[in-house]
PDB file of N, CA and C in Angstrom:
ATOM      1  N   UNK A   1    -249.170-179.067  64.329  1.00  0.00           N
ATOM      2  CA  UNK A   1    -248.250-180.144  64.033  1.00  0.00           C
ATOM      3  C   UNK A   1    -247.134-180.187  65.069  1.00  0.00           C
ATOM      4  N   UNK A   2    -247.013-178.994  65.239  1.00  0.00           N
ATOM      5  CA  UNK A   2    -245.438-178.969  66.246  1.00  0.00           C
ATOM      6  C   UNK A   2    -245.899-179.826  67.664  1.00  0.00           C
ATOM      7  N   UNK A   3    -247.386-179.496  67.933  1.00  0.00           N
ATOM      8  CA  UNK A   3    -247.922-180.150  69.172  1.00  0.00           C
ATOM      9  C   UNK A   3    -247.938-181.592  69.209  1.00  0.00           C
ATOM     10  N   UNK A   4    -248.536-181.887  68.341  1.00  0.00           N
ATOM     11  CA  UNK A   4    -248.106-183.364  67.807  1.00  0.00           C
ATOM     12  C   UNK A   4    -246.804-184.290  68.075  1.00  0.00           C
ATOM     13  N   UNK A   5    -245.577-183.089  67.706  1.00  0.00           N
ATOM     14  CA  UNK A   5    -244.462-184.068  67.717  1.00  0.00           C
ATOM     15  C   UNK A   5    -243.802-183.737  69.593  1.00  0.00           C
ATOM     16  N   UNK A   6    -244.122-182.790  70.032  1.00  0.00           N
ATOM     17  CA  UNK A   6    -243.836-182.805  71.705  1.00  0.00           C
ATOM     18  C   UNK A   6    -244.635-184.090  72.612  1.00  0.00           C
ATOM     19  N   UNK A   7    -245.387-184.721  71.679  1.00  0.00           N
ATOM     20  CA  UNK A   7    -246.414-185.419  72.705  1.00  0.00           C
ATOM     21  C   UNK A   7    -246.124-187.118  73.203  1.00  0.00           C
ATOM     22  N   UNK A   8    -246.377-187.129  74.490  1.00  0.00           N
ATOM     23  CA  UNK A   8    -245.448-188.357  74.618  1.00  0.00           C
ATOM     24  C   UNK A   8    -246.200-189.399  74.374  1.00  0.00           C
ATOM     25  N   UNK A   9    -245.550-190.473  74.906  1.00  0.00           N
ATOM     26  CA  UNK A   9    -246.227-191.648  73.783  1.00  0.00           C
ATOM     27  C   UNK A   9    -247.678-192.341  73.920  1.00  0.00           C
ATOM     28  N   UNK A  10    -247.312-191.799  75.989  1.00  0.00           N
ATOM     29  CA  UNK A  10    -248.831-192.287  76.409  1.00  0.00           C
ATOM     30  C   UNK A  10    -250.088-191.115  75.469  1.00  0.00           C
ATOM     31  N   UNK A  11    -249.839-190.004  75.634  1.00  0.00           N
ATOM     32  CA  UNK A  11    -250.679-189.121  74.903  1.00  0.00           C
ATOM     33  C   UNK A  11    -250.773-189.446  73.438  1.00  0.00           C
ATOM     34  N   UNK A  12    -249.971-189.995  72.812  1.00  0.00           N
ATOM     35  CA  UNK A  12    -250.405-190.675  71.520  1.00  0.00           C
ATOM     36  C   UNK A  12    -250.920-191.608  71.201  1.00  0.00           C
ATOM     37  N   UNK A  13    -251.070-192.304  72.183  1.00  0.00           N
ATOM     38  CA  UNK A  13    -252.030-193.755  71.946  1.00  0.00           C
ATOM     39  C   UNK A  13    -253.235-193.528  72.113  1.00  0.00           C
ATOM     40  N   UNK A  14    -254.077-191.925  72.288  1.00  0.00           N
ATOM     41  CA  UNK A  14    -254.935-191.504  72.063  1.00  0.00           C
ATOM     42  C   UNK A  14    -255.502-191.021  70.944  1.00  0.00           C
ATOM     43  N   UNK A  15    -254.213-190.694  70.003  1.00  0.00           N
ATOM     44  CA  UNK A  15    -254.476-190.754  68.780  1.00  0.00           C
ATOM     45  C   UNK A  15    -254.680-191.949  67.956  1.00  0.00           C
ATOM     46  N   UNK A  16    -254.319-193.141  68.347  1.00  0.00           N
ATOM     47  CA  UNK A  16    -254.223-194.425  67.374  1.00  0.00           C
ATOM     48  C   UNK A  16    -255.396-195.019  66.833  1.00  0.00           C
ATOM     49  N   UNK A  17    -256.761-194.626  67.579  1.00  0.00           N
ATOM     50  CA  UNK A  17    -258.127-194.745  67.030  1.00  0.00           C
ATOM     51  C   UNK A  17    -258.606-193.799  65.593  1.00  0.00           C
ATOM     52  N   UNK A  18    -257.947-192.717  65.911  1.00  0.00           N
ATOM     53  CA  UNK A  18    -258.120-191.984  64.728  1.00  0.00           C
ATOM     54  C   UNK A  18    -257.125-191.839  63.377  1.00  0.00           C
ATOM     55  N   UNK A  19    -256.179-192.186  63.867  1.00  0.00           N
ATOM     56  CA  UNK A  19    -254.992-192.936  63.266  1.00  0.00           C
ATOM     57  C   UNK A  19    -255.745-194.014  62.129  1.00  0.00           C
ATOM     58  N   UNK A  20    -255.982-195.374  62.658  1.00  0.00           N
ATOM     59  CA  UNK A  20    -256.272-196.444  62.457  1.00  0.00           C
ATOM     60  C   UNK A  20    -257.560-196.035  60.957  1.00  0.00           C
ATOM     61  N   UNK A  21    -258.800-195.265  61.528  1.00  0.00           N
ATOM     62  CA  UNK A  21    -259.732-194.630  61.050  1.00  0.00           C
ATOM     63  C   UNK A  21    -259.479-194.035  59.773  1.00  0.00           C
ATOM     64  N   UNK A  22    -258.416-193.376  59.771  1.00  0.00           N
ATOM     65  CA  UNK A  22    -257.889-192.272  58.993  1.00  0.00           C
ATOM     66  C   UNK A  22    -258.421-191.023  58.815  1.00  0.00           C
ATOM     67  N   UNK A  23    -258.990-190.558  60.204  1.00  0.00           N
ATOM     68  CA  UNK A  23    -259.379-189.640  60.508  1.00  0.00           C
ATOM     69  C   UNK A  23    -258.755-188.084  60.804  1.00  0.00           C
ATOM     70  N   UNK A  24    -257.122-188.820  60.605  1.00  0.00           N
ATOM     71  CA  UNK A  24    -256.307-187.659  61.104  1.00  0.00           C
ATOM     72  C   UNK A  24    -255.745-186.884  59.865  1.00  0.00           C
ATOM     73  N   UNK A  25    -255.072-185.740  60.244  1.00  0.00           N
ATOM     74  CA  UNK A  25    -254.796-184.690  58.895  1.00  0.00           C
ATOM     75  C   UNK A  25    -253.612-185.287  58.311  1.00  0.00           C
ATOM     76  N   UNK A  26    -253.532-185.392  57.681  1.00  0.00           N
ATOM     77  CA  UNK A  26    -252.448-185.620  56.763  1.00  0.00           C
ATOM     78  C   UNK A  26    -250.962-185.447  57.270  1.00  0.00           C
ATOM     79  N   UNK A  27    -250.650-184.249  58.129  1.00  0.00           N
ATOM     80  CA  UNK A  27    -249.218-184.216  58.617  1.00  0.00           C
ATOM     81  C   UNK A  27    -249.142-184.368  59.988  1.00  0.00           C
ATOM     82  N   UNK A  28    -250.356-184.982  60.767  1.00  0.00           N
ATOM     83  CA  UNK A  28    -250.257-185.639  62.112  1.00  0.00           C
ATOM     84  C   UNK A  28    -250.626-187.083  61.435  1.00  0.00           C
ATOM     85  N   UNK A  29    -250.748-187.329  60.384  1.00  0.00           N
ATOM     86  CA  UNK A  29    -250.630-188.854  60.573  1.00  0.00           C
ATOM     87  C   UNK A  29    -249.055-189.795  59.912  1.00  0.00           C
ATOM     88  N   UNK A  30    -248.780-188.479  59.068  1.00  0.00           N
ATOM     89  CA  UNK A  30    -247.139-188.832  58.824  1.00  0.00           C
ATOM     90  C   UNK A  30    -246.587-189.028  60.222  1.00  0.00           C
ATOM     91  N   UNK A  31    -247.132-188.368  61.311  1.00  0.00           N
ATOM     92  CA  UNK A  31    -246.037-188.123  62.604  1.00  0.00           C
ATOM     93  C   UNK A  31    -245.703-189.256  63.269  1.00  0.00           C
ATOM     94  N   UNK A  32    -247.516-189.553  63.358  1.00  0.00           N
ATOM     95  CA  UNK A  32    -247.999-190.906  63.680  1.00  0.00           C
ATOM     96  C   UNK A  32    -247.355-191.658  63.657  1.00  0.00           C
ATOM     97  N   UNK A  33    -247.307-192.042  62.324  1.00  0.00           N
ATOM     98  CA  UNK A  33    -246.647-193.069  61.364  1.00  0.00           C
ATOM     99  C   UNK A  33    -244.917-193.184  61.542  1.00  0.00           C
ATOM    100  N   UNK A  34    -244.393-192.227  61.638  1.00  0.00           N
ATOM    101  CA  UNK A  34    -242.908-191.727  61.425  1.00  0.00           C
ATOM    102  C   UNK A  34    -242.425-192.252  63.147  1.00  0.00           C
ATOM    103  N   UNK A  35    -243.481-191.848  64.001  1.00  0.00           N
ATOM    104  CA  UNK A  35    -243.263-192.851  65.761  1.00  0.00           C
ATOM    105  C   UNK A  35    -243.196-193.747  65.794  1.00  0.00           C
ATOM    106  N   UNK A  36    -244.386-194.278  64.950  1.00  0.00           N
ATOM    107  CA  UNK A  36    -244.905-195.696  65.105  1.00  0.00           C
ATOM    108  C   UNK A  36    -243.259-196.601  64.889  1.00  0.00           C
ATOM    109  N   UNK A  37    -242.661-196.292  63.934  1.00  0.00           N
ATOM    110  CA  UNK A  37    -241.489-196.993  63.201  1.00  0.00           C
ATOM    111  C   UNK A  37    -240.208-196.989  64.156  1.00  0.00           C
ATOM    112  N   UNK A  38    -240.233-195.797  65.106  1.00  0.00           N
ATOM    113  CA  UNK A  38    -239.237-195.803  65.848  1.00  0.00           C
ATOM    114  C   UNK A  38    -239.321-195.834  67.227  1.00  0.00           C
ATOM    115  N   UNK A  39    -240.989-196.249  67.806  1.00  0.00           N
ATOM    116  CA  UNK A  39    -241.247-196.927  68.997  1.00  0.00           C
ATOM    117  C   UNK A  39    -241.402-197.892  68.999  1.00  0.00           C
ATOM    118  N   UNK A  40    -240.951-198.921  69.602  1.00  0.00           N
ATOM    119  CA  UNK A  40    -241.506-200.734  69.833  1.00  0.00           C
ATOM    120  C   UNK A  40    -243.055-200.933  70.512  1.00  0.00           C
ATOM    121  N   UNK A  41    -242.729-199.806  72.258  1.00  0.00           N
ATOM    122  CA  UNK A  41    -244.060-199.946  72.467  1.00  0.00           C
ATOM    123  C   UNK A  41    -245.388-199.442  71.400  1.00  0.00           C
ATOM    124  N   UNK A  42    -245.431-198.448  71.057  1.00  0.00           N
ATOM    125  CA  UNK A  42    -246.269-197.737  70.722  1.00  0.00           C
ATOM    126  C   UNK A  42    -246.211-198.643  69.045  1.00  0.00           C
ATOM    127  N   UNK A  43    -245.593-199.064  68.247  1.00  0.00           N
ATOM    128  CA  UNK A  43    -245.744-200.295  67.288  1.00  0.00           C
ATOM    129  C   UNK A  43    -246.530-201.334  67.828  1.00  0.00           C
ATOM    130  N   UNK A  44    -246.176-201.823  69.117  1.00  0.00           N
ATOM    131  CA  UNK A  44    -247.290-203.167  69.324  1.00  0.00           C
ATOM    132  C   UNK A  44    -248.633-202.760  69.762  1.00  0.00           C
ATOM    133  N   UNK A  45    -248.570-201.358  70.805  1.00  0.00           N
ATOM    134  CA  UNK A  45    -250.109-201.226  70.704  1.00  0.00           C
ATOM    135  C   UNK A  45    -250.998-201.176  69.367  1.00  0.00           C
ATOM    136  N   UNK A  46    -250.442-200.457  68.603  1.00  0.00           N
ATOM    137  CA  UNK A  46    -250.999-199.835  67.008  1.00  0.00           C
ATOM    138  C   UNK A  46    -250.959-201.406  66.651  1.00  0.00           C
ATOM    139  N   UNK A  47    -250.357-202.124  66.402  1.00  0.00           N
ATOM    140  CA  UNK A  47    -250.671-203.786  65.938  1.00  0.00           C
ATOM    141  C   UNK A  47    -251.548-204.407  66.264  1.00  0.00           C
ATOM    142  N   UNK A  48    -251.685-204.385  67.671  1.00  0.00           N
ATOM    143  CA  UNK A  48    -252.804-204.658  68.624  1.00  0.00           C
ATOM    144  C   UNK A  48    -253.949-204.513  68.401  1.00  0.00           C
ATOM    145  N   UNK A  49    -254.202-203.240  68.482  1.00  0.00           N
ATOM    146  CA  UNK A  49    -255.682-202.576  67.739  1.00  0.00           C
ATOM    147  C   UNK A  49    -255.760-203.194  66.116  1.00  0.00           C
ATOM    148  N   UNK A  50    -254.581-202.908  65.960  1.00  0.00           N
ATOM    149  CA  UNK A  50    -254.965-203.690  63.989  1.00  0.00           C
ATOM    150  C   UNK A  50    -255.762-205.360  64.145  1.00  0.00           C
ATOM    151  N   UNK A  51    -255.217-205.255  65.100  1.00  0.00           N
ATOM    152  CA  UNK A  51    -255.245-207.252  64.602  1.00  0.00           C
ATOM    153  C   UNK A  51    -256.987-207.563  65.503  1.00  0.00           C
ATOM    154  N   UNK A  52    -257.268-206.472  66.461  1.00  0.00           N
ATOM    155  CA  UNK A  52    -259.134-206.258  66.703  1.00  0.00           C
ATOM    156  C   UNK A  52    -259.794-206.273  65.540  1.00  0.00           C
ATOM    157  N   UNK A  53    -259.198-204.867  65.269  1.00  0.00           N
ATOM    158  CA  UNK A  53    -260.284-204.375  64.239  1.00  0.00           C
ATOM    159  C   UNK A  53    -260.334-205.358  63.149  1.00  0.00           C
ATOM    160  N   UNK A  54    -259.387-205.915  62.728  1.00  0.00           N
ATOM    161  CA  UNK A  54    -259.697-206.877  61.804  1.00  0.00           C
ATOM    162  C   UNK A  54    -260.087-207.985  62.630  1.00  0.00           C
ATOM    163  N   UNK A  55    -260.201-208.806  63.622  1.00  0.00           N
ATOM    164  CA  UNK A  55    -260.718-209.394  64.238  1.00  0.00           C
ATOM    165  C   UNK A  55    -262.618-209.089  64.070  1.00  0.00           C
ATOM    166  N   UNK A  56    -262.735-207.835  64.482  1.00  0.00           N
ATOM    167  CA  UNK A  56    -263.795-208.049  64.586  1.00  0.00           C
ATOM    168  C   UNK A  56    -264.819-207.595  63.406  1.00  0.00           C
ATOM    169  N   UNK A  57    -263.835-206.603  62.053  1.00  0.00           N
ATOM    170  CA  UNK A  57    -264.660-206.573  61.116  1.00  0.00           C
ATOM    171  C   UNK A  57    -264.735-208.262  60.252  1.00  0.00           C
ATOM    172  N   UNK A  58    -264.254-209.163  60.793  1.00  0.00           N
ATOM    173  CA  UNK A  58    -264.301-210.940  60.674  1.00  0.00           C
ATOM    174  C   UNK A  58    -265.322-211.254  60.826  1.00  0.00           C
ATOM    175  N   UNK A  59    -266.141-211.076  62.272  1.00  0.00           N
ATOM    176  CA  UNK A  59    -267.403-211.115  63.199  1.00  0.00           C
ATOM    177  C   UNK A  59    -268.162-211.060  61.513  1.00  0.00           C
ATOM    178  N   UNK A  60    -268.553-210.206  61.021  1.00  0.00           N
ATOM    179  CA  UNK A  60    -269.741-209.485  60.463  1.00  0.00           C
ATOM    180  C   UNK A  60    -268.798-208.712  59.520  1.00  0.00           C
ATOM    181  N   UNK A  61    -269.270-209.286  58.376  1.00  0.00           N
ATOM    182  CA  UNK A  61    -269.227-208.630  56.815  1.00  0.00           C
ATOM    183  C   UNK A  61    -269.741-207.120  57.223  1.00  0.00           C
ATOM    184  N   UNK A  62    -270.592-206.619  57.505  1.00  0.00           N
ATOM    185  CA  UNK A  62    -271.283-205.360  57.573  1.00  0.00           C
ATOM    186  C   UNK A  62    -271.179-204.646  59.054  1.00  0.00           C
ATOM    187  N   UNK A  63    -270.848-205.059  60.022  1.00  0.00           N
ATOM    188  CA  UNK A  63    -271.148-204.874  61.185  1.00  0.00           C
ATOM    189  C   UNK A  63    -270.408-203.694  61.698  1.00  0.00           C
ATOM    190  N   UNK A  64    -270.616-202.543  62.387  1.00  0.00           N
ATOM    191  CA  UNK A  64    -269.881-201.481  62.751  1.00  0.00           C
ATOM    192  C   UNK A  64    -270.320-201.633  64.540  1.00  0.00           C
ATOM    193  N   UNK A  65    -268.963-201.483  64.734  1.00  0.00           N
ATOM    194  CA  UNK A  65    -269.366-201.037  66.687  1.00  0.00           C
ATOM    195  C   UNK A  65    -270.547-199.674  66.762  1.00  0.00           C
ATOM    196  N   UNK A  66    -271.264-200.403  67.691  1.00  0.00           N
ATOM    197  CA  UNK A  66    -271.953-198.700  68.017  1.00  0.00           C
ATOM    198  C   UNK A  66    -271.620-197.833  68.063  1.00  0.00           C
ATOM    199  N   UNK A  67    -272.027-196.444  68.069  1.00  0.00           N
ATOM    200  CA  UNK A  67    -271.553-194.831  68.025  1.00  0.00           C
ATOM    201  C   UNK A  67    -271.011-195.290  69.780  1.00  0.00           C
ATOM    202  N   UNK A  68    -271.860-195.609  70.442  1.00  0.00           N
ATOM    203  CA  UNK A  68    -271.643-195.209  72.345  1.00  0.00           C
ATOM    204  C   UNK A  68    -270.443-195.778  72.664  1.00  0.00           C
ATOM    205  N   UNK A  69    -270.149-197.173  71.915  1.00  0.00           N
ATOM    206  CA  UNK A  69    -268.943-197.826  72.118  1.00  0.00           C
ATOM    207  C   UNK A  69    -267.513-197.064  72.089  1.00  0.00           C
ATOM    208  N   UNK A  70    -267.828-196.924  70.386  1.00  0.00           N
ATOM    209  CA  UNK A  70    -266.810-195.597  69.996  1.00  0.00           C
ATOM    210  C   UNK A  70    -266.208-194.720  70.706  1.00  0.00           C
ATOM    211  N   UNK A  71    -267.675-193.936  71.216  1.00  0.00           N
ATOM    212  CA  UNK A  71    -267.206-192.489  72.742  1.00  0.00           C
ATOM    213  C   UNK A  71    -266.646-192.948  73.384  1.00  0.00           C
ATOM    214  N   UNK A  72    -267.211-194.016  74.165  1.00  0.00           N
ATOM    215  CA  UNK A  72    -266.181-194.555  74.953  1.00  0.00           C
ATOM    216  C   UNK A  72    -264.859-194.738  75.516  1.00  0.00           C
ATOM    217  N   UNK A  73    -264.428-195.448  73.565  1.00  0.00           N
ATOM    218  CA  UNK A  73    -262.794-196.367  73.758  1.00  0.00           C
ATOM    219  C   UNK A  73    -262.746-194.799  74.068  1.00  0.00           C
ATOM    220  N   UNK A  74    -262.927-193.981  72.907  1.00  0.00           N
ATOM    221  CA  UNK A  74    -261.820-192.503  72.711  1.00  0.00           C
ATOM    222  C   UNK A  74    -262.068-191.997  74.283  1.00  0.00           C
ATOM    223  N   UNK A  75    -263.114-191.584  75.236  1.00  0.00           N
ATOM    224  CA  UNK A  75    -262.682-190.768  75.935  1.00  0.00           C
ATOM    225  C   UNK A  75    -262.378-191.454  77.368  1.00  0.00           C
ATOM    226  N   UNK A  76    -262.233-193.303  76.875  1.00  0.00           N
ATOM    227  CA  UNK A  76    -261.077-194.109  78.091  1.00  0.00           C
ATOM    228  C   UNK A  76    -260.019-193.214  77.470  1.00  0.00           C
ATOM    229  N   UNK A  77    -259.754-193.147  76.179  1.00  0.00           N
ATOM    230  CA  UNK A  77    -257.805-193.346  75.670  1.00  0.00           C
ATOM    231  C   UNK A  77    -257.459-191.834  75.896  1.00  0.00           C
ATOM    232  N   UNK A  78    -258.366-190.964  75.995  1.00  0.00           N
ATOM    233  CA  UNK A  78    -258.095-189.499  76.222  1.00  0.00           C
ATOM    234  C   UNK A  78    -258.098-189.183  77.672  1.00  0.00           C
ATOM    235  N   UNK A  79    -258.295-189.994  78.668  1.00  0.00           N
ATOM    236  CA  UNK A  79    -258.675-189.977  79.815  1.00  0.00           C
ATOM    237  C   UNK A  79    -256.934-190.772  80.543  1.00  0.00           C
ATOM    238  N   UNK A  80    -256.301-191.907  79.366  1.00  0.00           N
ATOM    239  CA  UNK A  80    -255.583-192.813  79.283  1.00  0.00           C
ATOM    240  C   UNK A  80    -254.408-191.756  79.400  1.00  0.00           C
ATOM    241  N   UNK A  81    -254.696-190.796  77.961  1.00  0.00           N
ATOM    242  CA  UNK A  81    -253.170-190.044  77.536  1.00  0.00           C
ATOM    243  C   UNK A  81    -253.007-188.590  78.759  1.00  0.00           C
ATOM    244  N   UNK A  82    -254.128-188.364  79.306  1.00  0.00           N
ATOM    245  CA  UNK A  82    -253.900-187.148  80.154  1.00  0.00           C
ATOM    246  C   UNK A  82    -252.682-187.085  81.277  1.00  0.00           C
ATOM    247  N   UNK A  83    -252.212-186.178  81.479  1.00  0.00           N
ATOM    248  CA  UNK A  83    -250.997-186.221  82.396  1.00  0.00           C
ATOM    249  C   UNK A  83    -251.181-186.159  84.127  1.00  0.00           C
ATOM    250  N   UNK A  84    -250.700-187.085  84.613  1.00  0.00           N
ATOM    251  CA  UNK A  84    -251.559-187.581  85.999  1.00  0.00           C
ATOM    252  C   UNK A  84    -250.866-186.023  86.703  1.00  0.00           C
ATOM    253  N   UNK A  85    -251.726-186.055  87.638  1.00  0.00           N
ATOM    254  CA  UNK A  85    -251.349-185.013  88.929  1.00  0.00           C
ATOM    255  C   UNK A  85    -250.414-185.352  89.782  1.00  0.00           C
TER     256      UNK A  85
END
């Protein structure tokens, strides 16, 4: 948890897929959540993605993105949050 709250914002927008999901533990998603409220940027990305995903669970009553898609976004956004050289 403590790692969680050192992490800057670009490195958290790697979390916002799993975030979104509700994939995350319970006291990294309070953290989440507790940023989200007191960043602007990092509020409009997280909006952003909201207003897809409901965008595209619109597409198709049933429809899920592929697994490959998935890997993907996450290891662009983990690739996104890493700290440049």
């Amino acid at each position: 948890m403590k790692e969680l709250e050192k992490l800057s914002c670009r490195r958290r927008v790697a979390l916002l897929c799993d975030y979104l999901d509700g994939e995350l533990p319970a006291a990294s998603r309070r953290l989440v959540a507790a940023h989200r409220r007191s960043c602007l940027p990092c509020a409009q990305v997280l909006a952003s993605l909201e207003r897809t995903v409901r965008a595209l669970k619109g597409l198709r009553g049933d429809a899920k993105p592929p697994a490959a898609s998935r890997r993907t976004l996450k290891t662009a956004l983990a690739r996104a949050a890493r700290p440049r050289r």
